[in-house]
Protein backbone atom coordinates (compact mmCIF):
# COMPACT_ATOMS: atom_id res chain seq x y z
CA UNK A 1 27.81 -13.61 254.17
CA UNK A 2 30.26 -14.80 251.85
CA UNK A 3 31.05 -18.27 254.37
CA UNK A 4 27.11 -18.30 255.86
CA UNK A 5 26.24 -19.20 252.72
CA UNK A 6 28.92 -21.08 251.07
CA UNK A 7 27.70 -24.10 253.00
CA UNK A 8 24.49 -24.12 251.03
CA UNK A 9 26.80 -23.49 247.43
CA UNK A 10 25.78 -20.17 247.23
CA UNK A 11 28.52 -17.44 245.76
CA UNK A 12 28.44 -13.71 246.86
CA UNK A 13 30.25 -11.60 244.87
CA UNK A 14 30.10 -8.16 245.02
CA UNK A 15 30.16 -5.96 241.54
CA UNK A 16 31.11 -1.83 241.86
CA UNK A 17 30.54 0.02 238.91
CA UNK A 18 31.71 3.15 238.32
CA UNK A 19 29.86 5.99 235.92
CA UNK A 20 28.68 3.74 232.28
CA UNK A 21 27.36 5.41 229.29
CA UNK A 22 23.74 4.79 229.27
CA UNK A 23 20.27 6.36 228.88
CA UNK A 24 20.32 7.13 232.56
CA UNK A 25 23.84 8.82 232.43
CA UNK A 26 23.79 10.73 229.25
CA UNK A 27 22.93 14.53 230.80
CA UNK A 28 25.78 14.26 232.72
CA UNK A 29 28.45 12.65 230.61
CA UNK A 30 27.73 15.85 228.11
CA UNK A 31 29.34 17.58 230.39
CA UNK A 32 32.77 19.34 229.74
CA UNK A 33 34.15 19.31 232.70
CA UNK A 34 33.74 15.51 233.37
CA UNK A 35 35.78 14.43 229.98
CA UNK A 36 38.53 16.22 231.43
CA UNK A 37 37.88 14.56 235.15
CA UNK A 38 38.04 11.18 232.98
CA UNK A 39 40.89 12.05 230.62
CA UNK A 40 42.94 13.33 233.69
CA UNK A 41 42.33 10.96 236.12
CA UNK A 42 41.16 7.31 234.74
CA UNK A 43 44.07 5.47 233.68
CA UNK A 44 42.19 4.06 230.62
CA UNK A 45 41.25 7.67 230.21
CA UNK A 46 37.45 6.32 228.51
CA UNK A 47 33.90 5.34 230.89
CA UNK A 48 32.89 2.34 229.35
CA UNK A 49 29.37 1.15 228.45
CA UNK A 50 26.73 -1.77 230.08
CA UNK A 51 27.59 -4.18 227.70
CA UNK A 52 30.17 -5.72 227.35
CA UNK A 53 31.91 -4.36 230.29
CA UNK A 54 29.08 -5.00 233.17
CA UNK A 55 27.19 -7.80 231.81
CA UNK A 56 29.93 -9.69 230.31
CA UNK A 57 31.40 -9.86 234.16
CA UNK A 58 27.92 -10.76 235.63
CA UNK A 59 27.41 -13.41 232.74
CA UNK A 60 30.60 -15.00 233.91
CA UNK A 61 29.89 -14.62 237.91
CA UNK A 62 26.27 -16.41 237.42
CA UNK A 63 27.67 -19.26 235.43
CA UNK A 64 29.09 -22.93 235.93
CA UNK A 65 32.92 -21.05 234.81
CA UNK A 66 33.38 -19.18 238.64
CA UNK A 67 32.17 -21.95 240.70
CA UNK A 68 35.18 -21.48 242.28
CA UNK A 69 34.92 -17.60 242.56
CA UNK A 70 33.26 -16.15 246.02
CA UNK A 71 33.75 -13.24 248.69
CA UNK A 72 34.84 -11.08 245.86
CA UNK A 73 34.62 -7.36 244.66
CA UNK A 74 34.95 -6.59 241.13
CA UNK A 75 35.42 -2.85 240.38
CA UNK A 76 34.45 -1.86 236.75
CA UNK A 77 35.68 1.69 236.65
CA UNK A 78 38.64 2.13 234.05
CA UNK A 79 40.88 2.26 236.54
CA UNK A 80 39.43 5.24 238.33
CA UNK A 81 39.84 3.97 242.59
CA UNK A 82 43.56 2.90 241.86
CA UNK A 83 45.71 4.03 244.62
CA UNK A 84 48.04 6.56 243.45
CA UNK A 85 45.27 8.06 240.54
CA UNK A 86 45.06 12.12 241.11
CA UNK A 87 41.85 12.73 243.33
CA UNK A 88 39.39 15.84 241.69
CA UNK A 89 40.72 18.42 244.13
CA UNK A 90 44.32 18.72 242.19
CA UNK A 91 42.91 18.89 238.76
């Protein structure tokens, strides 16, 4: 997608976020066992929240500063799919 549309000077980035405090979210990050999931397995040990994590990255992507950034994926999750980071089953 990423060089069908460059032609036409359109960027395609791609953002993955991982679990944010929010409204949405809030039933399940009161859960015990998924501070410990975090703590043990998120290098930054924390979720974050929507702003300023999320929309300070999409504030950047949409504006005249990346004009040079395309074909990218940006994963907002504390560190969380880093290779080597203990997968659920071991905790």
């Amino acid at each position: 997608m990423t060089i069908a549309l460059g032609k036409y000077n359109i960027k395609v980035n791609l953002v993955a976020p991982d679990i944010f405090k929010s409204a949405i979210t809030s039933s399940l990050l009161e859960k015990d066992w998924l501070d410990k999931v975090v703590k043990k397995t998120y290098p930054l040990q924390t979720l974050g929240t929507t702003d300023p994590a999320l929309t300070s990255l999409i504030v950047y992507l949409i504006g005249d500063d990346s004009n040079y950034v395309t074909g990218n994926a940006f994963v907002v999750d504390s560190g969380g799919a880093l290779a080597g980071v203990p997968i659920y089953s071991s905790l």
